[in-house]
N, C-alpha and C. Protein backbone atom coordinates (compact mmCIF):
# COMPACT_ATOMS: atom_id res chain seq x y z
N UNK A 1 0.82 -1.22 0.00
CA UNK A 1 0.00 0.00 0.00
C UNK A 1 0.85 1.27 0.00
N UNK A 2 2.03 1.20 0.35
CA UNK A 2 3.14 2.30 0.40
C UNK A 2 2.92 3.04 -1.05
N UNK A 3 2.07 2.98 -2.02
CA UNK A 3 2.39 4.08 -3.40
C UNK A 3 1.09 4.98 -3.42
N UNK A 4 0.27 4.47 -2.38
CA UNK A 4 -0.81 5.56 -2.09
C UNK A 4 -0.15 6.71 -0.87
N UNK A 5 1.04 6.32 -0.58
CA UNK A 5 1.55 7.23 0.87
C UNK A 5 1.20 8.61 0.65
N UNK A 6 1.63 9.36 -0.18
CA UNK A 6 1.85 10.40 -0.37
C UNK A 6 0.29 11.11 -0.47
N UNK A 7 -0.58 10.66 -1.36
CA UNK A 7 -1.94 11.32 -0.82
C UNK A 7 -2.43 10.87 -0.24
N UNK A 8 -2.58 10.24 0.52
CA UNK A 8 -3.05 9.68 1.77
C UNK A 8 -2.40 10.97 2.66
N UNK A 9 -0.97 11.19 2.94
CA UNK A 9 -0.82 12.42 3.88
C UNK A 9 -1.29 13.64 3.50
N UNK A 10 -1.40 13.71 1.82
CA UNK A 10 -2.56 15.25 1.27
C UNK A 10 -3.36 15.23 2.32
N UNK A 11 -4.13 14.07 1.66
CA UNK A 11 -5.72 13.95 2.42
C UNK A 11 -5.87 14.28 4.25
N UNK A 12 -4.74 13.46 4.74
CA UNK A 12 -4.45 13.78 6.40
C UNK A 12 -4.46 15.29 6.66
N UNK A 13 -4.05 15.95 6.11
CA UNK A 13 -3.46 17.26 6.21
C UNK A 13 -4.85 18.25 5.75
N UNK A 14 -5.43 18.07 5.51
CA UNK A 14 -7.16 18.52 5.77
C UNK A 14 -7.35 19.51 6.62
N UNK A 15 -7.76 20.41 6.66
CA UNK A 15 -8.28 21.21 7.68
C UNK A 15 -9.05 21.05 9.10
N UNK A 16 -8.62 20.94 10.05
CA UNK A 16 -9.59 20.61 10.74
C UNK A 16 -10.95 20.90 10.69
N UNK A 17 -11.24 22.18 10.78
CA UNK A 17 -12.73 22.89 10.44
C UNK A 17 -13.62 22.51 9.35
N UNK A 18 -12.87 21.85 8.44
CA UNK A 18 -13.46 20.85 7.44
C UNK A 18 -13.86 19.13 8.10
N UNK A 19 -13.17 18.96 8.98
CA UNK A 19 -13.25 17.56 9.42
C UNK A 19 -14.81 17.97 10.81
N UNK A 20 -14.91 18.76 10.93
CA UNK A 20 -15.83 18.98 11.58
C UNK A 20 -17.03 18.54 10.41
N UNK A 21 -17.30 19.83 9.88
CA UNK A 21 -18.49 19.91 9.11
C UNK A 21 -18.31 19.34 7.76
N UNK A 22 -18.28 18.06 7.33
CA UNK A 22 -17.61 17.91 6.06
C UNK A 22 -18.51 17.84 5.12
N UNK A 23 -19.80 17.83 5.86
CA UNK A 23 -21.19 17.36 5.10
C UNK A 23 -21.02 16.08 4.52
N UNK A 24 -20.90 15.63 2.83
CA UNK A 24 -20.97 14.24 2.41
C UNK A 24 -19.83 14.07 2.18
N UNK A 25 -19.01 12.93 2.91
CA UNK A 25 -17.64 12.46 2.59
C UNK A 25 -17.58 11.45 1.05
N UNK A 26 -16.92 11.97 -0.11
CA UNK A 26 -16.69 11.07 -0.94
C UNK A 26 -15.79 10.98 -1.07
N UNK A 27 -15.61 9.15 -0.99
CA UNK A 27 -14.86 8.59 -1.03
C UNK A 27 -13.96 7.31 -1.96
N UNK A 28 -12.77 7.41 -2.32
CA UNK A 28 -12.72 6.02 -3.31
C UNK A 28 -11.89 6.25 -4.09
N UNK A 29 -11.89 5.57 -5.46
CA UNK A 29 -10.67 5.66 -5.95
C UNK A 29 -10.63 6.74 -7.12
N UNK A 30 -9.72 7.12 -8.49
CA UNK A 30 -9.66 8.33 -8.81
C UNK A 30 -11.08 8.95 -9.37
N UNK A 31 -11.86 7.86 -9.67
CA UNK A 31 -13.34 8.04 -9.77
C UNK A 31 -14.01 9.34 -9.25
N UNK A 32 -13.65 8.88 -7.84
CA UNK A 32 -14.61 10.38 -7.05
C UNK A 32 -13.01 11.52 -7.29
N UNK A 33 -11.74 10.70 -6.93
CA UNK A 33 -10.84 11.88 -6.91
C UNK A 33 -10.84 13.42 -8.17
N UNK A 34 -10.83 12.12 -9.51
CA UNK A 34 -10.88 13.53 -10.26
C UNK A 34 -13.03 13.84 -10.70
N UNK A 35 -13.64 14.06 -9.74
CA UNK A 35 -15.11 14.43 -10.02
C UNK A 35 -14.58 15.92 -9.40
N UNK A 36 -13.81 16.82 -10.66
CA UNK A 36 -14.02 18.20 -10.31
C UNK A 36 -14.78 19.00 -9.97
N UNK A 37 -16.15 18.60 -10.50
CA UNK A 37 -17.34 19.60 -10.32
C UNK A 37 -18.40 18.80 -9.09
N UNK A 38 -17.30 18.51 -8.55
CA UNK A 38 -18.36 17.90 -7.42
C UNK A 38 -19.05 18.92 -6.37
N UNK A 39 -18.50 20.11 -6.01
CA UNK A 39 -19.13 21.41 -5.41
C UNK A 39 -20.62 21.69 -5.98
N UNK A 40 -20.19 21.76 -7.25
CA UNK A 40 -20.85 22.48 -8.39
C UNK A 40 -22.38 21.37 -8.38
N UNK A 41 -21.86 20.23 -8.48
CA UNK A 41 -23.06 19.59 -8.95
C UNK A 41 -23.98 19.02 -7.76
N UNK A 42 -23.31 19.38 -6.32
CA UNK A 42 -24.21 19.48 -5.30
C UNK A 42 -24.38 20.63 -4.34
N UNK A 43 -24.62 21.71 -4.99
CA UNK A 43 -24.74 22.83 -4.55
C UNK A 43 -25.36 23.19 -3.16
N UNK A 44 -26.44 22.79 -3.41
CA UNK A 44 -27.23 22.73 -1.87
C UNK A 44 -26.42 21.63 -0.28
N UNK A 45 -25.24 21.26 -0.73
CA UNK A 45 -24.88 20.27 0.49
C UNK A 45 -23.50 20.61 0.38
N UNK A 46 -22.78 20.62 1.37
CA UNK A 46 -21.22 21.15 1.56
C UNK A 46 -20.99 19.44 1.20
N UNK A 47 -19.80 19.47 0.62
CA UNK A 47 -18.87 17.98 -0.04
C UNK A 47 -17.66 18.23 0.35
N UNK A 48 -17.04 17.00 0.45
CA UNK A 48 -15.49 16.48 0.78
C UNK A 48 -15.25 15.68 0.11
N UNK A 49 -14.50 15.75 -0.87
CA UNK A 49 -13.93 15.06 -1.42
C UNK A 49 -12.31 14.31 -1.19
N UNK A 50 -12.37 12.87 -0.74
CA UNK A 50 -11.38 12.09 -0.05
C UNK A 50 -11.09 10.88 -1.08
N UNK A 51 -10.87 11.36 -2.67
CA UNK A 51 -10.91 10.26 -3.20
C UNK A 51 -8.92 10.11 -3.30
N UNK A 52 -8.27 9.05 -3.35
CA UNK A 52 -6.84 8.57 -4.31
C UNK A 52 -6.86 8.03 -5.04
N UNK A 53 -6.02 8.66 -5.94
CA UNK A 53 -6.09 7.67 -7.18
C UNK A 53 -5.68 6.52 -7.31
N UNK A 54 -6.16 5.62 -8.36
CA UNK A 54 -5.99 4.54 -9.01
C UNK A 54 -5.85 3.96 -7.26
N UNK A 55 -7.15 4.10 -6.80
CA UNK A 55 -6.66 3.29 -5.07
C UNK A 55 -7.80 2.02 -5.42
N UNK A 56 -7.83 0.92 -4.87
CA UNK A 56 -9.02 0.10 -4.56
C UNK A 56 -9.21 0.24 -3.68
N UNK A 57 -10.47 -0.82 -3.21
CA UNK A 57 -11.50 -1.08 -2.21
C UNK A 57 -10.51 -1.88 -1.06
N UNK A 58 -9.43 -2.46 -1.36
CA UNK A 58 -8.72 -2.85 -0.67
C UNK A 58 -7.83 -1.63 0.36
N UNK A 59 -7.00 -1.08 -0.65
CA UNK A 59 -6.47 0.68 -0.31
C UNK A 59 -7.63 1.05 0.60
N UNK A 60 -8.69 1.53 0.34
CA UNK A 60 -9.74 2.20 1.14
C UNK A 60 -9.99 1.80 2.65
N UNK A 61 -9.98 0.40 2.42
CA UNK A 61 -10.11 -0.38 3.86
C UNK A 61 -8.91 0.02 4.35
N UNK A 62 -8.23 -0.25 4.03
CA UNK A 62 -6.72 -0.16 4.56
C UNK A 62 -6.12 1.46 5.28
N UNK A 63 -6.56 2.13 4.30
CA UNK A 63 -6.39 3.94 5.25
C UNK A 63 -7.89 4.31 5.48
N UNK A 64 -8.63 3.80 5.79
CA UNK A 64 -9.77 4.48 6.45
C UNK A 64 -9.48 4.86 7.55
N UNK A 65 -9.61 4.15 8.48
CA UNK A 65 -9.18 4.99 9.93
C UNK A 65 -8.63 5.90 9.75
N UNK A 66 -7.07 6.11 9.20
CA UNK A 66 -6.37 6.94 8.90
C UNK A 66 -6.78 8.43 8.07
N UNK A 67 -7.63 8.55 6.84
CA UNK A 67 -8.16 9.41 6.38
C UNK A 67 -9.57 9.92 6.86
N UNK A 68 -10.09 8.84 7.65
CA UNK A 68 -11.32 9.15 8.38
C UNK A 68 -11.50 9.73 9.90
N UNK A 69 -10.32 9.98 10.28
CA UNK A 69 -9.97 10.34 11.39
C UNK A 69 -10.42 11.90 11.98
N UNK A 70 -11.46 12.13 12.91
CA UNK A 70 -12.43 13.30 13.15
C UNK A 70 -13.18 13.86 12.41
N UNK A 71 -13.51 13.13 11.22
CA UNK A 71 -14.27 13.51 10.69
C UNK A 71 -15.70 13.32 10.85
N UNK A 72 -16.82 14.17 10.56
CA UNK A 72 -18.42 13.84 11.31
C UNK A 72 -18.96 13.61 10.07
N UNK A 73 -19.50 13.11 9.22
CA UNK A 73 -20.20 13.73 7.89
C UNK A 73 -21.40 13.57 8.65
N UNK A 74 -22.44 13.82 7.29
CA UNK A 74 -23.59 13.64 7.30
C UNK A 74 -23.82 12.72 6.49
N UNK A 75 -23.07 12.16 5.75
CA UNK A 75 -23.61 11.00 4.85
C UNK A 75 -21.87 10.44 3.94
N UNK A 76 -21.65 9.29 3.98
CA UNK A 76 -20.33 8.93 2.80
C UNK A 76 -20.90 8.04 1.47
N UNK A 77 -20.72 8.66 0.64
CA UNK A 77 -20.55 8.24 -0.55
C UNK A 77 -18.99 7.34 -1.01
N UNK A 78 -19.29 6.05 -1.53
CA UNK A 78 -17.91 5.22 -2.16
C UNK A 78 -18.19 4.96 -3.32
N UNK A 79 -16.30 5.10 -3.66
CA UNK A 79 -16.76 4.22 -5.47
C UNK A 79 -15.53 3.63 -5.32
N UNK A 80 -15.49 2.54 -5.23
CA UNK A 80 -13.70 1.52 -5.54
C UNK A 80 -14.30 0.44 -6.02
N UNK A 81 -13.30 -0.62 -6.05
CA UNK A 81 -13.54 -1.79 -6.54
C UNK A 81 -13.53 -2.22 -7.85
N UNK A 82 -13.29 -1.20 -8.97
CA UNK A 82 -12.61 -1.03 -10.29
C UNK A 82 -11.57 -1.32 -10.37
N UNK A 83 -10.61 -0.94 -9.77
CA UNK A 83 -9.41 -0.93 -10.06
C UNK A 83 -8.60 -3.11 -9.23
N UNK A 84 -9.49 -2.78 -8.40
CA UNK A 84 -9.33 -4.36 -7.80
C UNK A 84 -9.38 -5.14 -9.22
N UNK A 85 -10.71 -5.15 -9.87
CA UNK A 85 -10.49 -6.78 -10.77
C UNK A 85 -9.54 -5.79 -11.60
N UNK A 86 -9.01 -4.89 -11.89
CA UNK A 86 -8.50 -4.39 -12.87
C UNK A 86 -7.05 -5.35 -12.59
N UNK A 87 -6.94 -4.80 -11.43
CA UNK A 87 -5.17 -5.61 -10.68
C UNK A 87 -5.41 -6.89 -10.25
N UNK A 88 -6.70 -8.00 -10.90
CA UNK A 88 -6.59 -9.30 -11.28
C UNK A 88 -7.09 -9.61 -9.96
N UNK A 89 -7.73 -9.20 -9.20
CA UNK A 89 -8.54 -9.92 -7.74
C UNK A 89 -9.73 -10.08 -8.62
N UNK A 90 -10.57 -11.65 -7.29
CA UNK A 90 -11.82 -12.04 -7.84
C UNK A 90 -13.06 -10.99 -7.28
N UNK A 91 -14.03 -11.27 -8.06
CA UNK A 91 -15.16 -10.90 -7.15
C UNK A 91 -15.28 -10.92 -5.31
N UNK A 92 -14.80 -12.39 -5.59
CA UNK A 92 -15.24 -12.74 -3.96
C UNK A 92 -14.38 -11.74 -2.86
N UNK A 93 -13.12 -11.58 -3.68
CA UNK A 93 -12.29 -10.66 -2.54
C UNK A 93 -12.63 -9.26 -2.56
N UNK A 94 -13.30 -8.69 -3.73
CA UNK A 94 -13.65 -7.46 -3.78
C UNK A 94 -14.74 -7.53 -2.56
N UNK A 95 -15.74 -8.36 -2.92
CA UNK A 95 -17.02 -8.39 -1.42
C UNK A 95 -16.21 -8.66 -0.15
N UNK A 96 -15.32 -9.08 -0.10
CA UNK A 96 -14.70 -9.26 1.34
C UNK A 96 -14.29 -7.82 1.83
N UNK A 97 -13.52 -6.98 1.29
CA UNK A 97 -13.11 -6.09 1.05
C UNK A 97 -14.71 -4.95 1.44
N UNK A 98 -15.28 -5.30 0.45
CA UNK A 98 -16.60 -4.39 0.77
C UNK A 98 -17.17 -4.75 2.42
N UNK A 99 -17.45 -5.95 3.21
CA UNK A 99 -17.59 -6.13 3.98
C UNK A 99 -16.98 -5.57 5.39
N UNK A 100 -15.80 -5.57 5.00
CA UNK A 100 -14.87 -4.91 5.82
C UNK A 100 -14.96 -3.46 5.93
N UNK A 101 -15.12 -2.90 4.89
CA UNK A 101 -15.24 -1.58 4.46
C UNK A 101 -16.48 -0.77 5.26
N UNK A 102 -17.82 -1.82 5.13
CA UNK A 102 -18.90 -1.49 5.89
C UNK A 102 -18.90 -1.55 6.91
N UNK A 103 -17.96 -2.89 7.64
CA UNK A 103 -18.09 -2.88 8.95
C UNK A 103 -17.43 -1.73 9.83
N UNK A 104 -16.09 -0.85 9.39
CA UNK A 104 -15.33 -0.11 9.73
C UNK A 104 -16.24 1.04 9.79
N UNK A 105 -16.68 1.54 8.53
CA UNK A 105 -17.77 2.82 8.64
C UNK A 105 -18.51 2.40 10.03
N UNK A 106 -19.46 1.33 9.52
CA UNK A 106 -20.43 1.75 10.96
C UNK A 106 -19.59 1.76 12.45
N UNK A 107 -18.63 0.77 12.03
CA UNK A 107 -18.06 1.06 14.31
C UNK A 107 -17.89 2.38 13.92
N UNK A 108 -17.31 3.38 13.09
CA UNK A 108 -16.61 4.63 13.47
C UNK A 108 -18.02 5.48 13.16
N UNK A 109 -19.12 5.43 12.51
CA UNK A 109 -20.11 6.37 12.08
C UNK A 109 -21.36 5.69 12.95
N UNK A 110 -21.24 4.87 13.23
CA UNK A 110 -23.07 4.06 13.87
C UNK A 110 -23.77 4.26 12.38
N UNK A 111 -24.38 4.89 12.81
CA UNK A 111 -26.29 4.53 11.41
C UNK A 111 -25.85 5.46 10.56
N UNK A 112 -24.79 6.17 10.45
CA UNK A 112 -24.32 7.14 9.20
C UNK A 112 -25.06 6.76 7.65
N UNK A 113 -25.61 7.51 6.94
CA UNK A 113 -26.27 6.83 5.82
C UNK A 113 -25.46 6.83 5.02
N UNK A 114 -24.73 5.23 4.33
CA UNK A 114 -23.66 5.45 3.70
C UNK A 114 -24.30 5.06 1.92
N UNK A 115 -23.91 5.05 0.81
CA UNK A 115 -23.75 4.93 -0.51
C UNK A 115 -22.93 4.22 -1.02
N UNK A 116 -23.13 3.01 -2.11
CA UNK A 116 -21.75 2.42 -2.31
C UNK A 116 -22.66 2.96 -3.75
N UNK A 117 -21.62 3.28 -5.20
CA UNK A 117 -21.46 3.37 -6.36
C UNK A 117 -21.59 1.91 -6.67
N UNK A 118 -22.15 1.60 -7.59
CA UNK A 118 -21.62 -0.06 -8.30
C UNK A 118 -20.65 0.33 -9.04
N UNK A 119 -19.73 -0.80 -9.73
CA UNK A 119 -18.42 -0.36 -10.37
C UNK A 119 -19.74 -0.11 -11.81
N UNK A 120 -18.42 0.80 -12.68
CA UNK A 120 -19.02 0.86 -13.79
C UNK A 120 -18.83 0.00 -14.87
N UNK A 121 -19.53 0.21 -16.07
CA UNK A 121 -19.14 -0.72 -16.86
C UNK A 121 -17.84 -0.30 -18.48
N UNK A 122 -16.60 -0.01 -17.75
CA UNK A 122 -15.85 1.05 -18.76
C UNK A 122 -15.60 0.00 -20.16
N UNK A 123 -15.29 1.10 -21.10
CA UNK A 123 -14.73 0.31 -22.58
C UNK A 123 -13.28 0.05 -22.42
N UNK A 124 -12.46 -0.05 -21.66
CA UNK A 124 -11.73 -0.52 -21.47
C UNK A 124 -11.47 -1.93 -20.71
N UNK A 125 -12.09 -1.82 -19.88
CA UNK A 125 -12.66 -3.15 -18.75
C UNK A 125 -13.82 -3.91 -19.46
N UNK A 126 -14.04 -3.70 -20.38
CA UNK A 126 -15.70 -4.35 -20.89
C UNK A 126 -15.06 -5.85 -21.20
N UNK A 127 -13.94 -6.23 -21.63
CA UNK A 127 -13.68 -7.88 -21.20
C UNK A 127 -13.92 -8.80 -19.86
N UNK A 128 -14.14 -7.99 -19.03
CA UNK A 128 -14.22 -8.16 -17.52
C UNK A 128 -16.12 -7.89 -16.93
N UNK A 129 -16.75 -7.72 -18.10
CA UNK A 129 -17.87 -6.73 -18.06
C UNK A 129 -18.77 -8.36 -16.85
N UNK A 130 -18.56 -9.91 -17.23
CA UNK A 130 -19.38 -10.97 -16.17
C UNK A 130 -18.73 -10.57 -14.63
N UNK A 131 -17.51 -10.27 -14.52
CA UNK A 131 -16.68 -10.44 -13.20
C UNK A 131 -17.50 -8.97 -12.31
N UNK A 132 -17.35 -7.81 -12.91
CA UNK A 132 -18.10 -6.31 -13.24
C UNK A 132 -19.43 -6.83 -12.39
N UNK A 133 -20.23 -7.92 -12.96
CA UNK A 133 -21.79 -7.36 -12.81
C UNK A 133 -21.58 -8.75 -11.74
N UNK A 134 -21.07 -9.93 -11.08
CA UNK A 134 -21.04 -10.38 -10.28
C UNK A 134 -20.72 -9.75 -9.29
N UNK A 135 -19.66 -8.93 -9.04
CA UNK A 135 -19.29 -8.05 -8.25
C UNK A 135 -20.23 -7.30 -7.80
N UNK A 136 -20.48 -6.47 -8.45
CA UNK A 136 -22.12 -5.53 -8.23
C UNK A 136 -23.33 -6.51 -7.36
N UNK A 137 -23.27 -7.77 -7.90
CA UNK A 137 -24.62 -8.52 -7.32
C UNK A 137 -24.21 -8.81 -6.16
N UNK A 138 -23.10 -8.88 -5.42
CA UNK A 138 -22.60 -9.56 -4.46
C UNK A 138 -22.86 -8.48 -3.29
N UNK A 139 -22.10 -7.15 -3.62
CA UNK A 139 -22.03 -5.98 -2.75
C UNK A 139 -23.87 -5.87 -2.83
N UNK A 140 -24.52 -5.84 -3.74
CA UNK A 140 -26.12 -5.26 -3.87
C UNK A 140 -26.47 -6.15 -2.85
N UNK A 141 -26.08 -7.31 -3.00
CA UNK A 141 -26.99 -8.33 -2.07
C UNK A 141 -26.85 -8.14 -1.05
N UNK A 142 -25.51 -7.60 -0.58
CA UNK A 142 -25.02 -7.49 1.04
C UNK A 142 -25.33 -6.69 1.46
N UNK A 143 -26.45 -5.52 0.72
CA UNK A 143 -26.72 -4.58 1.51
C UNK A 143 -28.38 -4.58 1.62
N UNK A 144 -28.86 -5.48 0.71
CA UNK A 144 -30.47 -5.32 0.54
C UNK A 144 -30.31 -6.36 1.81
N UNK A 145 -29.58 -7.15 2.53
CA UNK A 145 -29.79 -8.57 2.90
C UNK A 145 -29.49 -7.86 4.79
N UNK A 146 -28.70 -6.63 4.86
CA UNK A 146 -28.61 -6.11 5.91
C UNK A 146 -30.03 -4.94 5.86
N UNK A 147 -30.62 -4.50 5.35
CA UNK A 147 -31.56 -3.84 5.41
C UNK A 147 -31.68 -2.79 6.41
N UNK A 148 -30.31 -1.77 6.36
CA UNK A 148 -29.65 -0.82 7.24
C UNK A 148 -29.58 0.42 6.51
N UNK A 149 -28.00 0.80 7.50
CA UNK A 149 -27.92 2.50 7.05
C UNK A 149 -27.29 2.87 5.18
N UNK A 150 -26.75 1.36 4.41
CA UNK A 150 -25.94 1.35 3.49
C UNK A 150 -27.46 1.34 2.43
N UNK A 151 -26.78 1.70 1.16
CA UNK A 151 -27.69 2.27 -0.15
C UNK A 151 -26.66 1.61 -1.04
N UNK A 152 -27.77 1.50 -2.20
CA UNK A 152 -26.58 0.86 -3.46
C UNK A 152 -27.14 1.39 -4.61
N UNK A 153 -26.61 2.39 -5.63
CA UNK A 153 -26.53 3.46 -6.45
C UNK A 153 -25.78 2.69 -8.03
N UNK A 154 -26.90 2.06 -8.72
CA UNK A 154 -26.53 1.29 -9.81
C UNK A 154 -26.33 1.96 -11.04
N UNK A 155 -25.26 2.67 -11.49
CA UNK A 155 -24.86 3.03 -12.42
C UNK A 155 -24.58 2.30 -13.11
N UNK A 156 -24.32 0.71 -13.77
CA UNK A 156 -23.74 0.21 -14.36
C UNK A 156 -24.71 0.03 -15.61
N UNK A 157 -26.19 -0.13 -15.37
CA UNK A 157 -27.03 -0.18 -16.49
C UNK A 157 -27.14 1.17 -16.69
N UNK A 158 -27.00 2.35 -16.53
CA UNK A 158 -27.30 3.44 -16.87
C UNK A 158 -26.66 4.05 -17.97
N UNK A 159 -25.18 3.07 -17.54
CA UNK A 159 -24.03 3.68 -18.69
C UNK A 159 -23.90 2.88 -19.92
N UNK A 160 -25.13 2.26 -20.26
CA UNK A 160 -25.10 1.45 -21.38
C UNK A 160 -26.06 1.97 -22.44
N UNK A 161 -25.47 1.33 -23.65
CA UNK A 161 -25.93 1.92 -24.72
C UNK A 161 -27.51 0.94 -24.92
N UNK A 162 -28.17 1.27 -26.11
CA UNK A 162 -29.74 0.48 -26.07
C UNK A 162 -29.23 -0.94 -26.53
N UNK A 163 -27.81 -0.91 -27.13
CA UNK A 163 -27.18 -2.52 -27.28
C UNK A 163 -26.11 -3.46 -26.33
N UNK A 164 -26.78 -2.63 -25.31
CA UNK A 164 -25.99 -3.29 -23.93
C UNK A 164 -24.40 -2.82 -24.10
N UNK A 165 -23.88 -1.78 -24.64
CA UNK A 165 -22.52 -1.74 -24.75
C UNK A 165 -21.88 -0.47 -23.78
N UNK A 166 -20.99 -0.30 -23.31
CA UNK A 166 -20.42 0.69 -22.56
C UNK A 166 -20.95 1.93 -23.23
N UNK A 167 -21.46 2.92 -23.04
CA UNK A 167 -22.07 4.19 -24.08
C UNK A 167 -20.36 5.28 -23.83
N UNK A 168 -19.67 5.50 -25.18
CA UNK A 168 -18.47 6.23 -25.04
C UNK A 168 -18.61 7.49 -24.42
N UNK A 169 -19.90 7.84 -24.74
CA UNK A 169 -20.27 9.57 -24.53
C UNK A 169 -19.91 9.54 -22.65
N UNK A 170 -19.94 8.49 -22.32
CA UNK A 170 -19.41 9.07 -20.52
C UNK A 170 -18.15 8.79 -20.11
N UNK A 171 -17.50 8.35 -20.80
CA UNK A 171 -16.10 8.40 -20.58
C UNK A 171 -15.37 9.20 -21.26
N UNK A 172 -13.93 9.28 -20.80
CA UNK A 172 -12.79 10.18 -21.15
C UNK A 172 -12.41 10.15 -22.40
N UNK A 173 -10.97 10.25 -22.75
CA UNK A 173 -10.60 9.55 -23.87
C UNK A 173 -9.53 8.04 -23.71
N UNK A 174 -9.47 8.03 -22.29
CA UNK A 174 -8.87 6.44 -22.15
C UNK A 174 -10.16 5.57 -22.04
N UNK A 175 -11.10 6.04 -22.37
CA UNK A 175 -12.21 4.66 -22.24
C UNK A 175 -12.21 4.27 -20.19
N UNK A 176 -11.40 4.80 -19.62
CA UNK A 176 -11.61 4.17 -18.19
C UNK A 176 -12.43 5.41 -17.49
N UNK A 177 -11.63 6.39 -17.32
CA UNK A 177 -12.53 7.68 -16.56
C UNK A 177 -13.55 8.61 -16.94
N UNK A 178 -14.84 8.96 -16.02
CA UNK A 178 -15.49 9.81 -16.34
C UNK A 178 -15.56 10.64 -17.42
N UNK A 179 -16.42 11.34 -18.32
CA UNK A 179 -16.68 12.35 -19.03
C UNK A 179 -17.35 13.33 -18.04
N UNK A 180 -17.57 14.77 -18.95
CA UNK A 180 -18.56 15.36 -17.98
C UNK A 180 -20.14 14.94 -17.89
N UNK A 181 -19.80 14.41 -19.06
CA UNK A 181 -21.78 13.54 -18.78
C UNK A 181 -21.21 12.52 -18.43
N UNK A 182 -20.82 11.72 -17.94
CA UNK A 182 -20.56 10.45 -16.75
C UNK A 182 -20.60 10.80 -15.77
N UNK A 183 -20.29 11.93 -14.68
CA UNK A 183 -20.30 13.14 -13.84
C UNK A 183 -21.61 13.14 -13.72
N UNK A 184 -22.62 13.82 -15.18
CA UNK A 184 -23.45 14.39 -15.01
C UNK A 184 -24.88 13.58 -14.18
N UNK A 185 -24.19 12.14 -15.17
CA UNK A 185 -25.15 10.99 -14.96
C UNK A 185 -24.57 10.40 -12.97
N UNK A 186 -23.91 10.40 -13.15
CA UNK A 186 -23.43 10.18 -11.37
C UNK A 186 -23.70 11.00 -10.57
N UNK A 187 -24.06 12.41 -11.06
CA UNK A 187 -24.89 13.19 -9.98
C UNK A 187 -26.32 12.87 -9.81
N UNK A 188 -26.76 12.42 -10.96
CA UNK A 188 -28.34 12.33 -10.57
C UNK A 188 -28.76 10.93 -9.98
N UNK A 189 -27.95 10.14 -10.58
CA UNK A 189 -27.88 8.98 -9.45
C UNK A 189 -28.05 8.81 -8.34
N UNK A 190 -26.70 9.63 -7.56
CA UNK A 190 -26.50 9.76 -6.16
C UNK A 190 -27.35 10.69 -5.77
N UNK A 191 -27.83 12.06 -6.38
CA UNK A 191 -29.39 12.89 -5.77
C UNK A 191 -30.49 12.14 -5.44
N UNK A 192 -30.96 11.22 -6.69
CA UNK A 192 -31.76 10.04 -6.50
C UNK A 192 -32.23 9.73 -5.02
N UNK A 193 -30.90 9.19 -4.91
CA UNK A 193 -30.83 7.86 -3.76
C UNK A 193 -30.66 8.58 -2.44
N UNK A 194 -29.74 10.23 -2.69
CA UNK A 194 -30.01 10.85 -1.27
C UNK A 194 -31.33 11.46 -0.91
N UNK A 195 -32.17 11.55 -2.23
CA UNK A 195 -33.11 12.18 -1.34
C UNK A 195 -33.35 13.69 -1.29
């Protein structure tokens, strides 16, 4: 985990007065990191943005305490677990990983209303697109099956074309990251589901 060091101490180095009031902590890998207009596209709610790049769901577990440290939100938003099957882990360890992930939030938040992103479905990763939507069913299940403070925010059919294919218009030009309509479509998602 030593090649996330360096923003991981960005992120430490936070303001306190921000760790107070952070409003919605998002969190995860460069997904939420580079969502520039994340102010912008939730105007009405103060945001924190706590994403590292190219980090997984593994990374996340691993410096939570550490980046989560005095912080209060009102609600955390996640997106990892891309980059896991990307670096050749199965499904099953990504849900382990997610498990862990949930269990840590609630000891440190109690009933905090948290958000998991499903991974997406990128044109770059679209060889991976069965491992992708097992993954998704696994984390979905673990949270409809706890029937708690966690939410599950399914972008993965959203970003498809009417022929089931990755739709290009929301990604970058590497086929892996966001566009601004991938953004656009991930804000209304997560408005959706907050409410």
């Amino acid at each position: 985990m030593y090649w996330y060091e360096e923003e991981v101490k960005q992120l430490e180095k936070t303001h306190w007065l921000d760790r107070e009031h952070p409003g919605i902590v998002f969190y995860g890998s460069s997904s939420i990191r580079l969502w520039h207009s994340l102010e912008d596209d939730f105007p009405t709610s103060k945001v924190t943005n706590l994403g590292f790049g190219g980090s997984t769901l593994a990374a996340c577990v691993w410096f939570f305490e550490r980046i989560m440290t005095n912080y209060r939100p009102k609600a955390l938003v996640v997106y990892a677990g891309d980059n896991d099957l990307g670096d050749g882990r199965h499904p099953e360890e990504i849900f382990i990983f997610f498990q862990q992930l949930m269990a840590k939030a609630n000891s440190r938040f109690n009933d905090l209303p948290c958000y998991f992103i499903s991974l997406k479905p990128s044109l770059t990763r679209w060889h991976m697109a069965d491992q992708f939507r097992y993954t998704n069913n696994l984390i979905e299940s673990e949270i409809i099956k706890h029937n708690g403070n966690w939410k599950f925010i399914d972008v993965f059919k959203k970003m498809l074309t009417k022929e089931g294919n990755p739709d290009p218009v929301f990604y970058d030009h590497d086929g892996l990251h966001l566009s601004e309509a991938g953004y656009r479509l991930w804000t209304e998602a997560v408005k959706e589901k907050l409410g």
